[in-house]
Protein backbone atom coordinates (compact mmCIF):
# COMPACT_ATOMS: atom_id res chain seq x y z
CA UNK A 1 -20.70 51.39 97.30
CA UNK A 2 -22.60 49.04 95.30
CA UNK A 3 -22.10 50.50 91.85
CA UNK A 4 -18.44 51.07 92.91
CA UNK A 5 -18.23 47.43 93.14
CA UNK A 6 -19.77 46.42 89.83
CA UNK A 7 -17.55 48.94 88.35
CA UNK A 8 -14.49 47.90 89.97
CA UNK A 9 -15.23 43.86 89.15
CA UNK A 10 -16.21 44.87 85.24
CA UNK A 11 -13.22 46.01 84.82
CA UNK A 12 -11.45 43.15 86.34
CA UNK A 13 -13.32 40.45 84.57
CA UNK A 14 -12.40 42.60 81.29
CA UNK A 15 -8.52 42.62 81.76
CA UNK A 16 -9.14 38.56 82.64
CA UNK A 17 -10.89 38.22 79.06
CA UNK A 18 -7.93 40.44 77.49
CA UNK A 19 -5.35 37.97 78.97
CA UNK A 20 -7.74 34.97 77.23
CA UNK A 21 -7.49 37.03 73.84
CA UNK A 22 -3.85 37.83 73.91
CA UNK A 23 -3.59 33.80 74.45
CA UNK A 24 -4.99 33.41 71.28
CA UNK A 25 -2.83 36.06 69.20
CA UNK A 26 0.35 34.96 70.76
CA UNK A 27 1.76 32.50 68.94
CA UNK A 28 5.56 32.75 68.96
CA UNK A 29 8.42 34.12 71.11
CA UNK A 30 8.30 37.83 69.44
CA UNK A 31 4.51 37.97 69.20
CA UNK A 32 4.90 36.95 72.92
CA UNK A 33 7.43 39.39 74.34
CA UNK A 34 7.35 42.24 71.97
CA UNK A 35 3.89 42.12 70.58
CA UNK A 36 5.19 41.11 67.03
CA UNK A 37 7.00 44.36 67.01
CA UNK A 38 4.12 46.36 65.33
CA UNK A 39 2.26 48.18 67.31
CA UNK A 40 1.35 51.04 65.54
CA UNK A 41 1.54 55.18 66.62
CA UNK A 42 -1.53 55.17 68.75
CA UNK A 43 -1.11 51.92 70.60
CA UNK A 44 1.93 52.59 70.97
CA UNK A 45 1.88 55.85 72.89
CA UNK A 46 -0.94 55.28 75.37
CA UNK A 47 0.79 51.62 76.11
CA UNK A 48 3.81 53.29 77.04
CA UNK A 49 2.21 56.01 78.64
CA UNK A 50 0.28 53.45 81.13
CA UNK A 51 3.78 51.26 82.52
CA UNK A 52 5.54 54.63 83.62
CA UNK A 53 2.47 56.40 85.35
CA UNK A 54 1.97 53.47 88.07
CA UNK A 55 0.80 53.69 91.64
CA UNK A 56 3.68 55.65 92.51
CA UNK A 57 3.06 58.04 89.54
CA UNK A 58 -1.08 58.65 90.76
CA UNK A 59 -0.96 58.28 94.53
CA UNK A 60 2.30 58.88 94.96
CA UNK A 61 2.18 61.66 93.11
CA UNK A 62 -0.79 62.96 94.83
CA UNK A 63 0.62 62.66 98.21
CA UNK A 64 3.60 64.81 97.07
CA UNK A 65 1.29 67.40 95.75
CA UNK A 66 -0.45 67.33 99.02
CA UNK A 67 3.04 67.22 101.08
CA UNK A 68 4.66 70.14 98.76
CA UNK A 69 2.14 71.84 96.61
CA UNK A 70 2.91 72.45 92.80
CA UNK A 71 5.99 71.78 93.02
CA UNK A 72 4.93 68.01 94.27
CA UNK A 73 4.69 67.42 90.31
CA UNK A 74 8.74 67.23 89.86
CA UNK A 75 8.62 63.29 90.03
CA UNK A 76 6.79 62.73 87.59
CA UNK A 77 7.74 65.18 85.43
CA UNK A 78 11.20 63.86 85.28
CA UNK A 79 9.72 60.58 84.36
CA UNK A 80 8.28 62.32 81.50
CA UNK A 81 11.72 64.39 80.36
CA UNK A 82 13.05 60.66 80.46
CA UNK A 83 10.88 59.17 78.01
CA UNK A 84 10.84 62.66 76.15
CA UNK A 85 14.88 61.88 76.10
CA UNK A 86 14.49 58.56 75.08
CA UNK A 87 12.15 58.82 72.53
CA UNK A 88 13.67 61.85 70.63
CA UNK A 89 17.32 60.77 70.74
CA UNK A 90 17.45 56.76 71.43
CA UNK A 91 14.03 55.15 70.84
CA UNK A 92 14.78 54.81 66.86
CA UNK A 93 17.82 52.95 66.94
CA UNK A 94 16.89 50.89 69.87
CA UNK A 95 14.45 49.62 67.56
CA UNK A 96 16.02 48.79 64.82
CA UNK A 97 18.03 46.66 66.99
CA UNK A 98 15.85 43.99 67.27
CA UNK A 99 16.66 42.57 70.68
CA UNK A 100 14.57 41.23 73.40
CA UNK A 101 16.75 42.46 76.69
CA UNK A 102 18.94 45.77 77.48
CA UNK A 103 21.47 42.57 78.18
CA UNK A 104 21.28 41.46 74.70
CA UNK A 105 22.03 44.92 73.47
CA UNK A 106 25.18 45.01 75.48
CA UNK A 107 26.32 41.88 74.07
CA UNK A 108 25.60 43.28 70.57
CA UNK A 109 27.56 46.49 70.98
CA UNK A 110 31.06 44.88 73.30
CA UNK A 111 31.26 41.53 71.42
CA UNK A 112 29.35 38.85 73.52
CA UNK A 113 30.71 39.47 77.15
CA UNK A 114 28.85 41.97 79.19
CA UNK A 115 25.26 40.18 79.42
CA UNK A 116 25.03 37.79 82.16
CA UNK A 117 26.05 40.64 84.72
CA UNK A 118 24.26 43.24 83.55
CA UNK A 119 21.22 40.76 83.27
CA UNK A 120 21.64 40.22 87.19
CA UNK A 121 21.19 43.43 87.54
CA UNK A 122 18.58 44.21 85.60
CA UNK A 123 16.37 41.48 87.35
CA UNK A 124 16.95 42.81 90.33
CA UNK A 125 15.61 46.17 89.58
CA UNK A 126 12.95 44.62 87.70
CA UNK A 127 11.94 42.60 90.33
CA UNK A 128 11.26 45.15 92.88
CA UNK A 129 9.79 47.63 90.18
CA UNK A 130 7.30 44.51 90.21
CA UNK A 131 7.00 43.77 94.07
CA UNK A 132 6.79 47.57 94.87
CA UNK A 133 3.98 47.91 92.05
CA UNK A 134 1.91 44.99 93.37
CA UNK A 135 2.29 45.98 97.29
CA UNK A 136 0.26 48.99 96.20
CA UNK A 137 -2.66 46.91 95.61
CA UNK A 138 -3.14 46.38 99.44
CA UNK A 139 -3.52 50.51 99.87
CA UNK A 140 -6.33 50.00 96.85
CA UNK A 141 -7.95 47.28 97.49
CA UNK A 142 -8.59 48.46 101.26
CA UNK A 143 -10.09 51.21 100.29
CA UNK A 144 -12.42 49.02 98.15
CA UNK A 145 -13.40 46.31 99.66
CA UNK A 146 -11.43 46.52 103.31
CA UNK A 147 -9.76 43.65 102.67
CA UNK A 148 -5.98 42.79 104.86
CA UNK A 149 -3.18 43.78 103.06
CA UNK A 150 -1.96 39.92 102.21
CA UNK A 151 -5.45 39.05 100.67
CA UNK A 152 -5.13 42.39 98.75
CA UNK A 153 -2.03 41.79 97.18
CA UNK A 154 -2.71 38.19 96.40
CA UNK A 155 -6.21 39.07 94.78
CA UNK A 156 -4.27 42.18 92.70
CA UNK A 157 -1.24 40.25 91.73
CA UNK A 158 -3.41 37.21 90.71
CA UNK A 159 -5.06 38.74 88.32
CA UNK A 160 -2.05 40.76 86.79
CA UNK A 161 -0.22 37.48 86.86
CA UNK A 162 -2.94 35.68 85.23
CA UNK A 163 -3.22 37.62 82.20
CA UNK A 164 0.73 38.62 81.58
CA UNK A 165 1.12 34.51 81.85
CA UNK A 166 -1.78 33.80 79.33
CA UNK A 167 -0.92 36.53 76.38
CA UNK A 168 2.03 38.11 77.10
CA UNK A 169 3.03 41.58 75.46
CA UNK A 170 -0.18 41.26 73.76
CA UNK A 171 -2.25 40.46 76.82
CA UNK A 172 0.05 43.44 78.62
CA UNK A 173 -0.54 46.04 75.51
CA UNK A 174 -4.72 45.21 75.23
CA UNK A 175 -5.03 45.85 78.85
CA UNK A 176 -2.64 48.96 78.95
CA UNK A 177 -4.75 50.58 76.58
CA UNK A 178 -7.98 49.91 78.83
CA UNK A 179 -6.02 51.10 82.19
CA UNK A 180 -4.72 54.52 79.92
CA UNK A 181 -8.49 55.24 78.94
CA UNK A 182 -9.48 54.52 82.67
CA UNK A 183 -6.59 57.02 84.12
CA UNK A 184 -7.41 59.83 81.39
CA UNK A 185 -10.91 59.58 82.47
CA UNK A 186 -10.93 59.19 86.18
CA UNK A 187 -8.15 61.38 87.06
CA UNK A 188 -7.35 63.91 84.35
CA UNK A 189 -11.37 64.15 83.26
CA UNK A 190 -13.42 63.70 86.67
CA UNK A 191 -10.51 63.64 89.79
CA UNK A 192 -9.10 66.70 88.58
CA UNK A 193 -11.62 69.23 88.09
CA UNK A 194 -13.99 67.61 91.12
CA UNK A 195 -11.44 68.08 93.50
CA UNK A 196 -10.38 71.91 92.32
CA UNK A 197 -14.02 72.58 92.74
CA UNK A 198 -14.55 70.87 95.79
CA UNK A 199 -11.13 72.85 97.06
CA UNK A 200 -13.33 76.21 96.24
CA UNK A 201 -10.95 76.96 93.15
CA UNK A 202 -7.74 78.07 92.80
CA UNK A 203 -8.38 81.54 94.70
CA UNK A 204 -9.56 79.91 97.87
CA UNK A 205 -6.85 77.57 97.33
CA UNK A 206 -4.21 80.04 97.24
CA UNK A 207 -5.46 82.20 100.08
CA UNK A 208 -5.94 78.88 102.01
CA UNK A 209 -2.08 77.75 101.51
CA UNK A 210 1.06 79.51 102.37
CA UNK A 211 2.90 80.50 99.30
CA UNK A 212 5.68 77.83 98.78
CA UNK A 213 2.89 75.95 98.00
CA UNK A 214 2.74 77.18 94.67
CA UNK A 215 6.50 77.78 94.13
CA UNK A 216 7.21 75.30 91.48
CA UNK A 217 11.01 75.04 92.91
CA UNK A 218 9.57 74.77 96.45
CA UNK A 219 10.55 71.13 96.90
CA UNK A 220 13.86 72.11 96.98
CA UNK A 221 16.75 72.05 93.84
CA UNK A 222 18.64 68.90 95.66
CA UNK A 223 15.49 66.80 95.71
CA UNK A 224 14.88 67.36 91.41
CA UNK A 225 18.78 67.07 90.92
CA UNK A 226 17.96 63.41 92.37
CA UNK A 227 14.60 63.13 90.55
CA UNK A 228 16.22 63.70 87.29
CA UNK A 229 19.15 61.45 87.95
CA UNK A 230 17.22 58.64 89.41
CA UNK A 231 13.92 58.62 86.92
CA UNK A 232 15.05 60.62 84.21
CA UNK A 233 17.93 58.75 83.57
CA UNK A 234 16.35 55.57 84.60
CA UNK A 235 13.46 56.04 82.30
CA UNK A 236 16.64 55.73 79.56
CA UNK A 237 17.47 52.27 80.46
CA UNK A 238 15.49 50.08 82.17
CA UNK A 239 14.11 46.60 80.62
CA UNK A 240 10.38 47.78 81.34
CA UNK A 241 10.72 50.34 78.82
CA UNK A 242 13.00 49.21 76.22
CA UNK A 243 10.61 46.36 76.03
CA UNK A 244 7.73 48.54 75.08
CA UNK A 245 10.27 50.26 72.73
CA UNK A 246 10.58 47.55 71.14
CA UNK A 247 6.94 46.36 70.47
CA UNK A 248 7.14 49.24 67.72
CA UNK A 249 6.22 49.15 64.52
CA UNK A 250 8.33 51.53 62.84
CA UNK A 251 11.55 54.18 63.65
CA UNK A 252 9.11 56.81 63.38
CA UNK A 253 6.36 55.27 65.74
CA UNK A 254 9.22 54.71 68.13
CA UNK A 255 10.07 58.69 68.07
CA UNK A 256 6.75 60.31 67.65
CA UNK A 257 4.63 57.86 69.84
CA UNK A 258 6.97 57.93 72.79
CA UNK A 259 6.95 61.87 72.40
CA UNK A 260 3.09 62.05 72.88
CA UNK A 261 3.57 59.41 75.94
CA UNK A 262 6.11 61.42 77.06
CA UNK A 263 4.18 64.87 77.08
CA UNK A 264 0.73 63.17 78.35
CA UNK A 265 3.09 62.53 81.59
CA UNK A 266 3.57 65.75 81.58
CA UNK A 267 0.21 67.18 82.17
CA UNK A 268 -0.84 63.74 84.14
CA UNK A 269 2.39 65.54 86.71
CA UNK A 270 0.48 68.38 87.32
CA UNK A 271 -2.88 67.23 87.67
CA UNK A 272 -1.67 64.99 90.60
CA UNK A 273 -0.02 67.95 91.94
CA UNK A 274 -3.55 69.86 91.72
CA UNK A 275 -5.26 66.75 93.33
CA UNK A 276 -2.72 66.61 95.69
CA UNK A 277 -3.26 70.73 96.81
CA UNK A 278 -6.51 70.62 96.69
CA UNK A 279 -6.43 67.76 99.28
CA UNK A 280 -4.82 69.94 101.27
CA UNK A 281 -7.52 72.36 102.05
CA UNK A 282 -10.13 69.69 102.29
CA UNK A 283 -8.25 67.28 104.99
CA UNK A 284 -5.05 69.71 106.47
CA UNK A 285 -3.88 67.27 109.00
CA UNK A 286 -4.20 63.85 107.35
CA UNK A 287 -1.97 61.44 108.72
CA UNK A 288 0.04 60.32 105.30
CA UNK A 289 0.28 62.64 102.33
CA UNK A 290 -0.29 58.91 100.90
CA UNK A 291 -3.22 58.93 102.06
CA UNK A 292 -4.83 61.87 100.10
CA UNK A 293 -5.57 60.28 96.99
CA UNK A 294 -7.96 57.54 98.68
CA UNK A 295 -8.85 59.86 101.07
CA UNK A 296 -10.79 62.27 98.60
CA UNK A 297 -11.77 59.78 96.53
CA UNK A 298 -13.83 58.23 99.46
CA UNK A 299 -15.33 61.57 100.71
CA UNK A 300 -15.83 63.64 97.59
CA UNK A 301 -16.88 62.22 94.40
CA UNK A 302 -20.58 60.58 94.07
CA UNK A 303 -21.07 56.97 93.80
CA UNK A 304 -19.92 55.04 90.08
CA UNK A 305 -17.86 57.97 89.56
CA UNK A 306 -15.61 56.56 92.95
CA UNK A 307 -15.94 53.63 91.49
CA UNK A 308 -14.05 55.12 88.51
CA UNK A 309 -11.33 57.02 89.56
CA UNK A 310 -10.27 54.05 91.95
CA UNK A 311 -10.26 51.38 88.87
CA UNK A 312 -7.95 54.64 87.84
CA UNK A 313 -5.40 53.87 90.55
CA UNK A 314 -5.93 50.50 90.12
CA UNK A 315 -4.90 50.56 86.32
CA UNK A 316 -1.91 52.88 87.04
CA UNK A 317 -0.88 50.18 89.45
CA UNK A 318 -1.52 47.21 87.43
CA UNK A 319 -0.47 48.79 84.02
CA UNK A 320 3.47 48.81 86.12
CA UNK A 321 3.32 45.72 87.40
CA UNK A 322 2.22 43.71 84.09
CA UNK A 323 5.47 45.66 82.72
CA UNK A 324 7.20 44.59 85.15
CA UNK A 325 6.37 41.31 85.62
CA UNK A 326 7.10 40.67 82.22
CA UNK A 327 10.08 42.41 82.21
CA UNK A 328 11.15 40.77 85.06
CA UNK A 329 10.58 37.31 83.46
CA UNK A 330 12.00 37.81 80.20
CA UNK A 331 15.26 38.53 81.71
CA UNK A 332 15.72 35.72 84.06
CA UNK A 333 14.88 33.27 80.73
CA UNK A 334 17.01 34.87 78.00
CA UNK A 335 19.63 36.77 80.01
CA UNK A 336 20.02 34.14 83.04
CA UNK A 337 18.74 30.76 82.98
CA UNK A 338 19.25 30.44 79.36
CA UNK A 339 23.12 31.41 79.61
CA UNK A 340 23.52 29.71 82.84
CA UNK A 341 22.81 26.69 80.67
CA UNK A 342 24.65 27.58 77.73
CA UNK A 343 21.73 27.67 75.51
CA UNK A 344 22.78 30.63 73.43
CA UNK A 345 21.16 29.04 70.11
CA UNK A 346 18.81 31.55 67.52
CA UNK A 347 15.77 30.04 66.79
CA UNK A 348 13.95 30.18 63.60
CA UNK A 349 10.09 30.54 62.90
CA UNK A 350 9.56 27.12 63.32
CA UNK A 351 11.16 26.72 66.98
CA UNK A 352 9.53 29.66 68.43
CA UNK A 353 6.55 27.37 70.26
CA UNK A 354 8.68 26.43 72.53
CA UNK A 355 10.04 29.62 73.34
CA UNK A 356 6.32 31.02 74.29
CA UNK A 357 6.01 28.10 76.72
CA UNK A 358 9.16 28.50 78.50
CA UNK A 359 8.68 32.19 78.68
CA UNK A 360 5.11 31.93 80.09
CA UNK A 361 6.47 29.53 82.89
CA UNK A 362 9.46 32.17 83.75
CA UNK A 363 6.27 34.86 84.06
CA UNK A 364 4.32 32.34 86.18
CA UNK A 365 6.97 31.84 88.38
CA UNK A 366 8.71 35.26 89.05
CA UNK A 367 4.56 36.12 89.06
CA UNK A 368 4.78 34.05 92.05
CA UNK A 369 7.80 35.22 93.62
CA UNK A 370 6.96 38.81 93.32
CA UNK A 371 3.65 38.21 95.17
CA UNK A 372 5.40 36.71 98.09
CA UNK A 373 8.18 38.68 98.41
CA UNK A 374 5.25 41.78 98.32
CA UNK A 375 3.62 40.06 101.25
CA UNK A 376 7.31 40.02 103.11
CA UNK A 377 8.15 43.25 102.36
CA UNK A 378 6.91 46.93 104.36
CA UNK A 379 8.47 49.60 103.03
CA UNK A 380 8.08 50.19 99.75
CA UNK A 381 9.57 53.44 99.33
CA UNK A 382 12.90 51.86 100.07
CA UNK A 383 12.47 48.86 98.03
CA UNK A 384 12.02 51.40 94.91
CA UNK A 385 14.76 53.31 96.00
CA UNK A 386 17.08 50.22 96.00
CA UNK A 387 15.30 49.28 92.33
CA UNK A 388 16.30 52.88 91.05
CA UNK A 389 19.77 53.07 92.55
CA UNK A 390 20.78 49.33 91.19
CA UNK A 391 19.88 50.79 87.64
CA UNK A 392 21.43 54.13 87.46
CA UNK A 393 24.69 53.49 89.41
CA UNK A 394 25.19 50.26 87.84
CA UNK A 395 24.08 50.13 84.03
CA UNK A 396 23.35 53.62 83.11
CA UNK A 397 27.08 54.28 82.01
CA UNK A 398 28.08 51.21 80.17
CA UNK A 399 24.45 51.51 78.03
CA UNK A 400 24.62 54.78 77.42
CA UNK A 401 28.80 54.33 76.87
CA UNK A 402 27.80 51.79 74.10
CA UNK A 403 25.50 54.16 72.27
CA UNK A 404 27.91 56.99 72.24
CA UNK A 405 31.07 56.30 72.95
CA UNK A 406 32.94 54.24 70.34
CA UNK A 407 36.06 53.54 72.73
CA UNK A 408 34.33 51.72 74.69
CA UNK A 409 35.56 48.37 75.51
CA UNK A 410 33.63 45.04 77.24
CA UNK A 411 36.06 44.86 79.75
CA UNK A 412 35.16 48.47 80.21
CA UNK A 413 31.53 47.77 80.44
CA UNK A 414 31.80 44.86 82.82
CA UNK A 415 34.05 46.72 85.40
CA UNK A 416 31.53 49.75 85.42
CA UNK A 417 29.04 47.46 86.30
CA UNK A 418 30.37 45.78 88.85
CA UNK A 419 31.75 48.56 90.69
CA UNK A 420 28.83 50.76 90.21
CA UNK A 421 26.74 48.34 91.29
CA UNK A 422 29.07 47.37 94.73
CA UNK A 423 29.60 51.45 95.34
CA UNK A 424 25.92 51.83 95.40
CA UNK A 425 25.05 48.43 97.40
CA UNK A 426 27.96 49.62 100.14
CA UNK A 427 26.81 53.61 99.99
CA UNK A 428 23.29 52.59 100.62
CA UNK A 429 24.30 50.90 103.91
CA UNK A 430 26.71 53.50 104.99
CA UNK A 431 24.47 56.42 104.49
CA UNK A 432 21.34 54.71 104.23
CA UNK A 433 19.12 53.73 101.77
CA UNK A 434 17.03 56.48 101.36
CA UNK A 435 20.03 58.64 100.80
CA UNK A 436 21.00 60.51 97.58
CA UNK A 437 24.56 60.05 98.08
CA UNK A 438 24.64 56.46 97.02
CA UNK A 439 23.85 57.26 93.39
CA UNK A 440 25.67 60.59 92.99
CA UNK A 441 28.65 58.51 93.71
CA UNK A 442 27.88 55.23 92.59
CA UNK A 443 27.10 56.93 89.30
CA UNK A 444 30.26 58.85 89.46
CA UNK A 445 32.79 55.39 90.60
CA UNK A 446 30.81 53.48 87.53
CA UNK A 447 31.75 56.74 85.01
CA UNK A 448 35.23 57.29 86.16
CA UNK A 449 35.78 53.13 85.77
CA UNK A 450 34.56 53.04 82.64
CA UNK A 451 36.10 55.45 80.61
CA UNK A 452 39.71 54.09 82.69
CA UNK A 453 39.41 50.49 82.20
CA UNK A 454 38.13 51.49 78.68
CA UNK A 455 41.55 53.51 77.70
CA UNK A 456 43.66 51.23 79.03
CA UNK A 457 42.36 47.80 77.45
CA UNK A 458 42.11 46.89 73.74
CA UNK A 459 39.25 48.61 71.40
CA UNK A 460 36.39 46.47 70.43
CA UNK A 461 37.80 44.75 67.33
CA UNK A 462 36.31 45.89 64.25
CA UNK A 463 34.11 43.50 62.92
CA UNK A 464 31.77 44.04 66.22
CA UNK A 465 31.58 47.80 65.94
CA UNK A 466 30.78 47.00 62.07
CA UNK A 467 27.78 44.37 62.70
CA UNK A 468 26.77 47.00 65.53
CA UNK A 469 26.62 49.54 63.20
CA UNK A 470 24.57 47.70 60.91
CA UNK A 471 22.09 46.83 63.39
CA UNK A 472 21.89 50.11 64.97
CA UNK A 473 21.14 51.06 60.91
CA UNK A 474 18.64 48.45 60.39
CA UNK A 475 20.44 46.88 57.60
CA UNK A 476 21.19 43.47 58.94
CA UNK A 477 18.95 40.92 58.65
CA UNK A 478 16.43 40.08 60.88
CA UNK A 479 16.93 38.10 63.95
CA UNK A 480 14.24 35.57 63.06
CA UNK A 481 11.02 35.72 61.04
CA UNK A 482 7.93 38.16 61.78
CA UNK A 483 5.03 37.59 60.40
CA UNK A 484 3.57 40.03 58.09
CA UNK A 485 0.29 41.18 59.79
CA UNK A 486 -0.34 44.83 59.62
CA UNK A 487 0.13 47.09 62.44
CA UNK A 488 -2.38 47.50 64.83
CA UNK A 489 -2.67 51.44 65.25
């Protein structure tokens, strides 16, 4: 394992010297959370590629391939057909918004009163995007070095914490890059193929399985209704994306580079789903289907190239949880604390120093946070589930509202929110959490609220929908100054 290790701790000491870099580059408040918005095509896809293909994306993924067969790859293809969705049809104007939060955009579209409690919950599910990210280092790290699981997810969220505090976006987008080289090359390149071979290829595969096993429906139509509600729809509207969203450069970047990140999830679906069958001929009776990623990694590929694929999982993993994390942060500053306070004031060029420090404390400390609560907390499966349900049945219908629906009112907005967001909470512990019928009608109270509560209370006076307009346009001005450095591509 000793050329595992120097693998494995190379690439740690490099995303430590990215954070250093990004230090150096990021210098105000956009160049800190948005990367300067101008990140050009290339960055820009295989950045957002890396935050939505996380731990739960490669192993989990895996494991489902292993649990269900082909058909294991609907997860993550819905995450793909979301950021396919978003990039085609929303990614442009989100843009040209020139925001930092999904709360600010809300304010921009209802007139000033939706943010705070749509920022609430928007931390939330940022938060335990974060925590269930960084509890996956304890599965990696295990397999590494055999490590307990609170020394694991201290040493793993350490370092991600340490380099989103130093450079921010910048730090995050240098390092994302790395971890979607890494993940193309140990799992699509060497993972894939290695374990099909080792499997005895696809014949000996097929004759080993029984046949749902390559039914790509065979995980049942109920289970991808849910998919696509839950990650589809959540890929639409969560902080952690828009944020990356907004790190680009142009309208056309936006569209064209999320469609490539969007289609490379794709085919990263189905290889896990491969992985995942082959590991089902090698090891039939493993304990976990969680377990089969590590599990073959261990047992099947020579030495350095283990050493490879695992820094893989590892940069899925970290890749989510720097997105997070940052997310997370940015959030609880601007959306929160800073309202909370009543410090609503724009900033010019000049003031943005101080912006970069306080926002680099907030990521130190919900850093901190996340890595305790990740020691607290077991079950991470649930803890997503609650991230996912918080989203979709509380936010997705007054965003999406805003960005189609004209009629749409604040008071609208905030009454969608809140009782999406209680009809989920109280489903959840009725039927339980894992349960799909806390979003299906969560979703359905937060819809049905809306478009009431809408129609019955004044339209959003004129001159709003008019500056909205114009932003959504990209004809106001711009928010503050940006300096003019050319795009990094």
């Amino acid at each position: 394992m000793a050329v595992d290790y120097i693998v494995i701790v190379v690439y740690l000491a490099g995303m430590l010297a990215m954070g250093w870099w990004g230090m150096r580059r990021a210098k105000s408040k956009s160049e800190f959370l948005v990367a300067g918005r101008r990140l050009g095509p290339a960055m820009y896809s295989g950045t957002m590629a890396a935050i939505v293909l996380g731990g739960a994306s490669t192993i989990g993924g895996v494991g489902l391939g292993y649990q269900y067969g082909l058909s294991g790859a609907w997860m993550v293809v819905t995450i793909g057909l979301g950021i396919l969705a978003l990039s085609v049809f929303f990614s442009a104007r989100i843009a040209r918004l020139k925001v930092y939060t999904v709360s600010e955009m809300l304010d921009l579209r209802y007139g000033g009163r939706a943010g705070i409690i749509s920022g609430v919950v928007m931390w939330a599910y940022t938060l335990m995007l974060a925590v269930t990210s960084t509890i996956a280092y304890a599965t990696i790290f295990d397999v590494l070095f055999d490590v307990n699981r609170t020394l694991a997810i201290v040493l793993g969220g350490s370092i991600v914490v340490a380099y989103s505090t130093l450079g921010g976006m910048w730090s995050i987008t240098l390092t994302d890059m790395v971890q979607f080289v890494v993940k193309t090359i140990g799992v699509l390149l060497l993972l894939l193929p290695i374990a099909v071979v080792k499997a005895g290829g696809f014949s000996e595969m097929k004759a080993q399985l029984p046949t749902e096993y390559f039914d790509p429906l065979g995980i049942g139509g109920e289970t991808i209704f849910t998919y696509v509600l839950i990650y589809t729809f959540g890929m639409l509207i969560g902080q952690d994306i828009w944020q990356r969203v907004f790190t680009a450069g142009s309208d056309r970047t936006a569209k064209w580079g999320g469609t490539v990140a969007g289609t490379y999830c794709l085919v990263y679906a189905v290889a896990g789903a491969i992985i995942g069958t082959a590991a089902k001929v090698l090891y039939p009776k493993l304990a976990s289907p969680d377990d089969a990623f590590a599990t073959i990694v261990k047992d099947e590929l020579p030495m350095g190239v283990r050493g490879l694929v695992l820094a893989a999982a590892l940069a899925a993993v970290m890749s989510t949880s720097s997105g997070a994390l940052i997310a997370c942060a940015t959030v609880a500053n601007n959306d929160i604390w800073s309202r909370l306070r009543g410090v609503m004031r724009k900033t010019d060029a000049g003031e943005e120093h101080d912006e970069v420090k306080g926002n680099r404390a907030f990521i130190l400390a919900m850093g901190v946070a996340v890595i305790l609560i990740s020691i607290a907390l077991n079950d991470v499966v649930e803890a997503l589930t609650v991230a996912y349900n918080l989203l979709v049945g509380g936010l997705l219908v007054p965003i999406l509202g805003g960005l189609l629906w004209k009629r749409g009112t604040a008071q609208g907005a905030l009454a969608a929110v809140a009782v999406g967001g209680v009809a989920v909470v109280g489903l959840m512990a009725a039927y339980g959490i894992l349960a799909n019928e806390p979003v299906y009608y969560g979703l359905l109270a937060s819809l049905a609220v809306y478009v009431a509560v809408s129609l019955a209370t004044r339209p959003t006076d004129e001159a709003t929908l008019t500056a909205w307009r114009e932003r959504l346009a990209g004809r106001a001005p711009e928010p503050q100054s940006e300096p003019a450095v050319p795009a990094p591509q």
